[in-house]
N, C-alpha and C. Protein backbone atom coordinates (compact mmCIF):
# COMPACT_ATOMS: atom_id res chain seq x y z
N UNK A 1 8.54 -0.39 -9.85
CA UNK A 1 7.75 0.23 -8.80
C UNK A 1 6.28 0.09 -9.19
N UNK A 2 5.69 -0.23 -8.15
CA UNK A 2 3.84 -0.62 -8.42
C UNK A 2 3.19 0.51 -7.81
N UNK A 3 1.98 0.91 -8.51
CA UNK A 3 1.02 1.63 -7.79
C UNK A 3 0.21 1.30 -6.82
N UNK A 4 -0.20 1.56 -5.59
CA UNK A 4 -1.19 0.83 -4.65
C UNK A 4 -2.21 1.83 -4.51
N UNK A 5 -3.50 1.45 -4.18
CA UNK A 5 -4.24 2.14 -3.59
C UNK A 5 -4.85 1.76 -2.13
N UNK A 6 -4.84 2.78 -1.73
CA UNK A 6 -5.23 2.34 -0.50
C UNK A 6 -7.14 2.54 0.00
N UNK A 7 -7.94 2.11 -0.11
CA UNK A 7 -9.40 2.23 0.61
C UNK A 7 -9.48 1.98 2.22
N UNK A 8 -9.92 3.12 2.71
CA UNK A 8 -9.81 3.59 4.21
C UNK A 8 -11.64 3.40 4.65
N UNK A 9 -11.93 2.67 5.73
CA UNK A 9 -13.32 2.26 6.22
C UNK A 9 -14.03 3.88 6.29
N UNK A 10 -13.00 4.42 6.58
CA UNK A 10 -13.98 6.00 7.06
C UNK A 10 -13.84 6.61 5.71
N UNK A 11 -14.00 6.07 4.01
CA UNK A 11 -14.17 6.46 2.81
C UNK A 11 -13.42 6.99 2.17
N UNK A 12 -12.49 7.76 2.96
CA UNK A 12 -11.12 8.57 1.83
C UNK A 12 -10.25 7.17 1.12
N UNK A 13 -10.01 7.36 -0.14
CA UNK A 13 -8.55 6.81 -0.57
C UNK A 13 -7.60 7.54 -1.18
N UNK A 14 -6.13 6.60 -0.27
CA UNK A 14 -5.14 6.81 -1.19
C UNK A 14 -4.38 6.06 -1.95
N UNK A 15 -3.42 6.88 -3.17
CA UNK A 15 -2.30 6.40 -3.67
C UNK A 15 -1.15 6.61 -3.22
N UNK A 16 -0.18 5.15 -3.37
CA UNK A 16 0.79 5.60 -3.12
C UNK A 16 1.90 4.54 -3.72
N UNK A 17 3.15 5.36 -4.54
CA UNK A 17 3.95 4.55 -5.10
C UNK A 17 5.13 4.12 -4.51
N UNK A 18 5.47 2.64 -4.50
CA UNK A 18 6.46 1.94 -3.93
C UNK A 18 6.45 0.63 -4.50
N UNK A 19 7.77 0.03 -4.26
CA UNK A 19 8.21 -1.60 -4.42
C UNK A 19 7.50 -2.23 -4.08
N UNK A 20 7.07 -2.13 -2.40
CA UNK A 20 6.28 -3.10 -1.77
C UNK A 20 5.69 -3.10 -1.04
N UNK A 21 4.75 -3.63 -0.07
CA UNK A 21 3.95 -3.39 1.24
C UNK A 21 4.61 -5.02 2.26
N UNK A 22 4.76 -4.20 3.23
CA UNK A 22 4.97 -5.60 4.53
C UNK A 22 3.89 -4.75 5.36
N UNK A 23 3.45 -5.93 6.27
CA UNK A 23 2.00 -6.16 7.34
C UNK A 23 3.54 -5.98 8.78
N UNK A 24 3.09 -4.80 9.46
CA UNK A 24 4.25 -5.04 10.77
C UNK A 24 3.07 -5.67 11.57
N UNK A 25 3.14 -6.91 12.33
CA UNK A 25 2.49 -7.04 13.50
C UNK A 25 1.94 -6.20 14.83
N UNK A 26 3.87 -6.11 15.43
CA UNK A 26 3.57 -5.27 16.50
C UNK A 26 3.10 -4.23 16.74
N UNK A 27 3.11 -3.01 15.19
CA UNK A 27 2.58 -1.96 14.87
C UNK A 27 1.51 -1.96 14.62
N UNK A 28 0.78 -3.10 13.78
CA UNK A 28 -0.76 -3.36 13.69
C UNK A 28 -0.73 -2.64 12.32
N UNK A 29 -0.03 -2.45 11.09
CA UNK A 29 0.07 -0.98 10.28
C UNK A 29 0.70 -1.79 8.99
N UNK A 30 0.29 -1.21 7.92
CA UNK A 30 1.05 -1.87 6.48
C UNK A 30 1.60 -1.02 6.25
N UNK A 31 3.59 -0.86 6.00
CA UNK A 31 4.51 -0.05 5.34
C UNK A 31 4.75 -0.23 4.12
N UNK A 32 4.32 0.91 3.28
CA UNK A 32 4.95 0.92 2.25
C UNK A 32 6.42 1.38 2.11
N UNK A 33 7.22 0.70 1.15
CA UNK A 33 8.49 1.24 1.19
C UNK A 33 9.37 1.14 -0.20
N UNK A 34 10.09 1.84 -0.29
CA UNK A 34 10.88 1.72 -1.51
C UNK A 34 12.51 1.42 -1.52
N UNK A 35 12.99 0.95 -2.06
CA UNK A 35 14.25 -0.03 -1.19
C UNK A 35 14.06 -0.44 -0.03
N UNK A 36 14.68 0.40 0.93
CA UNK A 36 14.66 -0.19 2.16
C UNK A 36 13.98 1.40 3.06
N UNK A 37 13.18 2.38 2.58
CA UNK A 37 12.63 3.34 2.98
C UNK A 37 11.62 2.93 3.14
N UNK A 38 10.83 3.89 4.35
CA UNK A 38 9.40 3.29 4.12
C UNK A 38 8.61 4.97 3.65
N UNK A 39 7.41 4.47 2.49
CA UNK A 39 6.99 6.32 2.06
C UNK A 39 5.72 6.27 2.54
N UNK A 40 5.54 5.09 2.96
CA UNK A 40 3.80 5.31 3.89
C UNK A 40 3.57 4.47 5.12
N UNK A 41 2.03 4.50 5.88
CA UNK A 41 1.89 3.77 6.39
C UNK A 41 0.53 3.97 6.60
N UNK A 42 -0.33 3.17 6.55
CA UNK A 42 -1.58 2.94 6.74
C UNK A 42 -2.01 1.51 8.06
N UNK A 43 -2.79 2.07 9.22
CA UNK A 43 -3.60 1.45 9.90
C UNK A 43 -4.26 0.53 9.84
N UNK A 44 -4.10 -0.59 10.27
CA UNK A 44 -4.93 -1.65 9.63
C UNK A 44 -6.02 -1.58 10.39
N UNK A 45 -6.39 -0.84 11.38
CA UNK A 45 -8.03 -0.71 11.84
C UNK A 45 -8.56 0.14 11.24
N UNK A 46 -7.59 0.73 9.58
CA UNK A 46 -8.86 1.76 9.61
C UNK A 46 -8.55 1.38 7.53
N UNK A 47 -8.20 0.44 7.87
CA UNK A 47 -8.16 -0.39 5.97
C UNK A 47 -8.93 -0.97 5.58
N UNK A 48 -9.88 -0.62 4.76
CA UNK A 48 -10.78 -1.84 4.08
C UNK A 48 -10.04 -2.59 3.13
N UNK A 49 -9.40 -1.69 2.17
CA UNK A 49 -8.51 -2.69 0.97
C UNK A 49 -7.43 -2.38 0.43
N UNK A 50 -6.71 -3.09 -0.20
CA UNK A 50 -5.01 -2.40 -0.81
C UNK A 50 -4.80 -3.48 -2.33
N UNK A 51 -4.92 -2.45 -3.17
CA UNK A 51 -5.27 -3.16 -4.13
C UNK A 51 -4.11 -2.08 -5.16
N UNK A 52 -3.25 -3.44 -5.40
CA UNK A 52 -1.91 -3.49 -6.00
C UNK A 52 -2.22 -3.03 -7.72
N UNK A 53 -1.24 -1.98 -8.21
CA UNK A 53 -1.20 -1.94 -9.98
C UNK A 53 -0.22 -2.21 -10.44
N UNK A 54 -0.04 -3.24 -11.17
CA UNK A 54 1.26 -2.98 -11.97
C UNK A 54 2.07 -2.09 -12.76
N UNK A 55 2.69 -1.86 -12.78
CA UNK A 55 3.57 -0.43 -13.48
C UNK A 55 4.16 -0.88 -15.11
N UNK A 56 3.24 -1.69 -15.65
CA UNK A 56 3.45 -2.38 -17.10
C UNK A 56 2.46 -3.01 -17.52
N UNK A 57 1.90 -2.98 -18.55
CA UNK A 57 1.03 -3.35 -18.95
C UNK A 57 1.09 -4.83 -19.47
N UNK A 58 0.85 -5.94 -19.35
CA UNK A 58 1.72 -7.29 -19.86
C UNK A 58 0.66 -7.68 -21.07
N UNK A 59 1.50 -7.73 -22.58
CA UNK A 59 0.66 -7.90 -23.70
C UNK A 59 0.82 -9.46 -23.90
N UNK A 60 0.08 -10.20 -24.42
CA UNK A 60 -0.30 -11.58 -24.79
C UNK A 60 0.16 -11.92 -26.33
């Protein structure tokens, strides 16, 4: 499971933890979801950015 954050044009952000994000078209909206749940959803008219964390640190 990855951390996301979400940056909103009108300045608030959030977090939110899940597997993955899909872009719905017809909704206009990015779902976050975990299996096959969805635990968020954010507006894409009101998203500046979604900027993914990994949940592991990868050593070299």
């Amino acid at each position: 499971m990855a951390q996301y954050t979400i940056n909103y044009l009108d300045g608030v952000t959030e977090t939110v933890q899940a597997d993955g994000v899909r872009y719905d078209d017809d909704a206009r909206d990015y779902t976050f979801y975990t299996a096959s749940e969805a635990v968020a959803v954010a507006p894409v008219d009101n998203v500046r950015s979604i900027h993914r964390h990994n949940d592991e640190a990868v050593s070299g």
